[in-house]
C-alpha atoms as a PDB file:
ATOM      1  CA  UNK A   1       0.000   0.000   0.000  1.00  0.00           C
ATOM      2  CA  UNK A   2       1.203   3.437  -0.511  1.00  0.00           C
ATOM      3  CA  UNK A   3       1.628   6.380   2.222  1.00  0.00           C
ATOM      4  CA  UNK A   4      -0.547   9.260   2.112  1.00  0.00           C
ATOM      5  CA  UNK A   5       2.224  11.432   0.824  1.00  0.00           C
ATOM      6  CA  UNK A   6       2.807   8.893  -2.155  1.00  0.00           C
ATOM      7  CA  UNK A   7      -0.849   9.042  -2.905  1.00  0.00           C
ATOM      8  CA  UNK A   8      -0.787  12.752  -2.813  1.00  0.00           C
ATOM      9  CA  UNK A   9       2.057  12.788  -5.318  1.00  0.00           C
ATOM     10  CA  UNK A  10       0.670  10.479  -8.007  1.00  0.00           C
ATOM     11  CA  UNK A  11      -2.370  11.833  -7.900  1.00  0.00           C
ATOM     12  CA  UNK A  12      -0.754  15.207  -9.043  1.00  0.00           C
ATOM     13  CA  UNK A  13       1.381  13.283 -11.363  1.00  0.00           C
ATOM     14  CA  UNK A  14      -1.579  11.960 -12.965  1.00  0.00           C
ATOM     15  CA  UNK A  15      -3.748  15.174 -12.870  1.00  0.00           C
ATOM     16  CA  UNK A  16      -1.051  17.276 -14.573  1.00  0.00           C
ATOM     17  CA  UNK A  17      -0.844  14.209 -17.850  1.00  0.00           C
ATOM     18  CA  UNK A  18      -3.353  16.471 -19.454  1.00  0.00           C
ATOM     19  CA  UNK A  19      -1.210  19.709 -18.964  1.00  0.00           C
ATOM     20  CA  UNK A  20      -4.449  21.639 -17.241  1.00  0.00           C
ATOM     21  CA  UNK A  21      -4.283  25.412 -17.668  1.00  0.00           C
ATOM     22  CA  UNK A  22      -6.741  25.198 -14.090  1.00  0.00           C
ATOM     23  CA  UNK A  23      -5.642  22.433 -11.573  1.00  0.00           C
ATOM     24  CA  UNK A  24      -7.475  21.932  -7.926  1.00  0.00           C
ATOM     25  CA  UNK A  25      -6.251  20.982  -4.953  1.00  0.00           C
ATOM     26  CA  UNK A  26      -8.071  19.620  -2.207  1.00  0.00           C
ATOM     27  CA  UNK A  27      -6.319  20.014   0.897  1.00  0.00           C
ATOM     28  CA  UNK A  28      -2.847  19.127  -0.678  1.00  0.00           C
ATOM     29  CA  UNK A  29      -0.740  19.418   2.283  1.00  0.00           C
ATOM     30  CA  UNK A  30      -3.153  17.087   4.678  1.00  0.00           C
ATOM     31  CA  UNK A  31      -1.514  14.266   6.181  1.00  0.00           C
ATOM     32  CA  UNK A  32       2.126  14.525   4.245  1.00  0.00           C
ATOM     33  CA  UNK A  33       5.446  14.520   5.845  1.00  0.00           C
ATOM     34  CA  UNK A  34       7.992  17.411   5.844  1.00  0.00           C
ATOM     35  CA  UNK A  35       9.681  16.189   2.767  1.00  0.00           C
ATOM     36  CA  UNK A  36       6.847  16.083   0.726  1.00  0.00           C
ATOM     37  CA  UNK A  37       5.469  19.379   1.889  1.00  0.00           C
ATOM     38  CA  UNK A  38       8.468  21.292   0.940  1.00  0.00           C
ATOM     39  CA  UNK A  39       7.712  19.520  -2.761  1.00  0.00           C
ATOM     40  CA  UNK A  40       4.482  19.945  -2.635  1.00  0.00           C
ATOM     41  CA  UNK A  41       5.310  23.744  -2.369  1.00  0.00           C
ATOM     42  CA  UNK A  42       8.159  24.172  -4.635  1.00  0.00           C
ATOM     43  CA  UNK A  43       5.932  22.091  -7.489  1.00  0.00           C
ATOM     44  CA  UNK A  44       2.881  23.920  -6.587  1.00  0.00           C
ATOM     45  CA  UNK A  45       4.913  27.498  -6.894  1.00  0.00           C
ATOM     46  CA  UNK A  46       6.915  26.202 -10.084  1.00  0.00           C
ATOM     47  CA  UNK A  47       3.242  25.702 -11.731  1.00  0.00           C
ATOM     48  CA  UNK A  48       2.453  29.416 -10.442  1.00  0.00           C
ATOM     49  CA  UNK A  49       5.771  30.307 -12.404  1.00  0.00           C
ATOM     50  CA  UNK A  50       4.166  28.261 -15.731  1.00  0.00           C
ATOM     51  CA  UNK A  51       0.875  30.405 -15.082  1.00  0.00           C
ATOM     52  CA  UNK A  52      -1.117  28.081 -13.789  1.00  0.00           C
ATOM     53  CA  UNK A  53      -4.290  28.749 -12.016  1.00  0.00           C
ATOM     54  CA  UNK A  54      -4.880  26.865  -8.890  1.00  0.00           C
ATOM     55  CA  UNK A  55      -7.900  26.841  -6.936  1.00  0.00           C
ATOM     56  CA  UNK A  56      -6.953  25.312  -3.852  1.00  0.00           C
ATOM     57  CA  UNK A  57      -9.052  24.138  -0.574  1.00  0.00           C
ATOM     58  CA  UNK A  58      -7.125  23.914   2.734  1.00  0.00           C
ATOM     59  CA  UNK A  59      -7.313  24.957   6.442  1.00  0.00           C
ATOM     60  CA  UNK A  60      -3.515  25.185   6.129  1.00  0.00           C
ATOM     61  CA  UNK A  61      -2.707  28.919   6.408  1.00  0.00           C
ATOM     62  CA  UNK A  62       1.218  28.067   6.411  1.00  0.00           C
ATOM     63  CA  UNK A  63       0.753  26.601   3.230  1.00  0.00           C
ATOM     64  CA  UNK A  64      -1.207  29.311   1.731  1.00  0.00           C
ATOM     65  CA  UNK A  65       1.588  31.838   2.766  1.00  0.00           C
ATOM     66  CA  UNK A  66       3.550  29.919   0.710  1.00  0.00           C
ATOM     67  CA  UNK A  67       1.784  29.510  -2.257  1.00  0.00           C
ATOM     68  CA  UNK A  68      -1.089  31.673  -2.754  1.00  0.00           C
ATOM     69  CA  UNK A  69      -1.796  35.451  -4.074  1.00  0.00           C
ATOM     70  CA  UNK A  70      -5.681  35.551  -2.924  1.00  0.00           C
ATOM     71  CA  UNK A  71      -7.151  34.094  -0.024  1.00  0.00           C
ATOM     72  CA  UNK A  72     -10.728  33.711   0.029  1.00  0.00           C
ATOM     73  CA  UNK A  73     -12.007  32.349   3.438  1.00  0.00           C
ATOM     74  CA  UNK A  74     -15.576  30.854   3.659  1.00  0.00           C
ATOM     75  CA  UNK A  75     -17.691  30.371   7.176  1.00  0.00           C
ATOM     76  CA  UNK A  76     -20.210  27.810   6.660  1.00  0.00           C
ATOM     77  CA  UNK A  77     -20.465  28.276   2.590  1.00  0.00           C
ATOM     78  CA  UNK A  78     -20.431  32.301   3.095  1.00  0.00           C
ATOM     79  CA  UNK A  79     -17.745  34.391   2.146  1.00  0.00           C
ATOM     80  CA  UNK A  80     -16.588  36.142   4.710  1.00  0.00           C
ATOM     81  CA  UNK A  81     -13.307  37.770   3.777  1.00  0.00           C
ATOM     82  CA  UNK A  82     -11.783  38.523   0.370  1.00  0.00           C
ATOM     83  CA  UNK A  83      -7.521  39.350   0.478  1.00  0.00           C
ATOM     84  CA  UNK A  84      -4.197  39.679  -1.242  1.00  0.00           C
ATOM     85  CA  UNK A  85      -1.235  38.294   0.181  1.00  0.00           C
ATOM     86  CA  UNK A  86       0.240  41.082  -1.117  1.00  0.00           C
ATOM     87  CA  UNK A  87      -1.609  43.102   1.910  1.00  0.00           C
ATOM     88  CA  UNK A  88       0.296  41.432   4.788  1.00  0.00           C
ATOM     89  CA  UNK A  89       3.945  42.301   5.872  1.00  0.00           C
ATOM     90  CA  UNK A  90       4.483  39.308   7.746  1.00  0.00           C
ATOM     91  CA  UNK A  91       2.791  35.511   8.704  1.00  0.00           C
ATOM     92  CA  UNK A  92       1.831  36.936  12.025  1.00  0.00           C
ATOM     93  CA  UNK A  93      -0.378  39.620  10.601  1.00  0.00           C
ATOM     94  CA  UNK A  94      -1.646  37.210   8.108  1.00  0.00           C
ATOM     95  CA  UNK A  95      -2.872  34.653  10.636  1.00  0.00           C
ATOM     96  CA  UNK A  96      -4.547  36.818  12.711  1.00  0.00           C
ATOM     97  CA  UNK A  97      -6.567  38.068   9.611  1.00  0.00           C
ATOM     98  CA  UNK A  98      -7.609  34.901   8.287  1.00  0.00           C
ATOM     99  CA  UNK A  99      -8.869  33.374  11.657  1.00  0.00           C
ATOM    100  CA  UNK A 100     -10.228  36.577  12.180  1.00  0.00           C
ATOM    101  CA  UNK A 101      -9.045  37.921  15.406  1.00  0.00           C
ATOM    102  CA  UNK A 102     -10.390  34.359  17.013  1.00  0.00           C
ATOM    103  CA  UNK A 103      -7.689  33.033  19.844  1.00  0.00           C
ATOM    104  CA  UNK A 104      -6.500  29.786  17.908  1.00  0.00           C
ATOM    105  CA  UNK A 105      -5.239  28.207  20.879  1.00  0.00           C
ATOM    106  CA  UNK A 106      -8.556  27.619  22.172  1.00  0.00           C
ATOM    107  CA  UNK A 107     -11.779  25.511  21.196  1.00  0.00           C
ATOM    108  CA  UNK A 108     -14.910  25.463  22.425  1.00  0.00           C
ATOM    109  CA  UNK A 109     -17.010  22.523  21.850  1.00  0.00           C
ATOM    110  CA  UNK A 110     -19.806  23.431  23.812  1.00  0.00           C
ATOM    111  CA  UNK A 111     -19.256  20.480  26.472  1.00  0.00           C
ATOM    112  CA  UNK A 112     -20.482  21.050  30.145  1.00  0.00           C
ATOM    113  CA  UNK A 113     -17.765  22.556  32.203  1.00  0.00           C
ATOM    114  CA  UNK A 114     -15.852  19.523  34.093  1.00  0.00           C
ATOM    115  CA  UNK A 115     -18.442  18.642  36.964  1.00  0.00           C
ATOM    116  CA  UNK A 116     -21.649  20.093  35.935  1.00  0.00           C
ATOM    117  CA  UNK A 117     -24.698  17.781  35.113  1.00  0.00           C
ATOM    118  CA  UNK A 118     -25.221  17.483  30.695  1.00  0.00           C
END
């Protein structure tokens, strides 16, 4: 059987036999190693440099600093914010625009506090 990452890469491989002027990703950089990320980004940017347009779905925002010129984020099939790359100076002002101001280190999953009845 092969890895995830493997998977990932022939299923590129065999997506790009028609040489696509439009490719999509879904979540390309799910469940790969560190290896394969870095080539998943260099290919992904060397197809930028061939003008390629790639429409891309991923809750990976260190991957889309990487590769992408527009971010489009969507809440529950609504857009909700429309942006350059371009407009951010660094990844730390970039992050907190594309979760929005939310704290990412915390999740609430509407549980009972510890101790209460449900």
């Amino acid at each position: 059987p092969l890895s995830t990452g493997l998977r990932k890469r022939v299923g590129i491989v065999a997506g790009m036999l028609f040489d696509p002027h439009v490719i999509m990703l879904d979540e390309p950089s799910n469940a790969i190693d560190p290896i394969t990320r870095s080539l998943l980004v260099d290919y992904v940017n060397q197809l930028r440099a061939d003008e390629r347009t790639l429409l891309t779905v991923t809750h990976d925002l260190e991957y889309c600093w990487n590769v992408a010129d527009r971010i489009i984020i969507l809440d529950d099939e609504h857009l909700v914010k429309d942006m350059m790359l371009a407009e951010f100076d660094d990844y730390e002002a970039f992050t907190k625009a594309s979760t929005l101001g939310r704290d990412r280190t915390h999740v609430d999953f509407g549980l009972p506090a510890r101790g209460r009845q449900a």
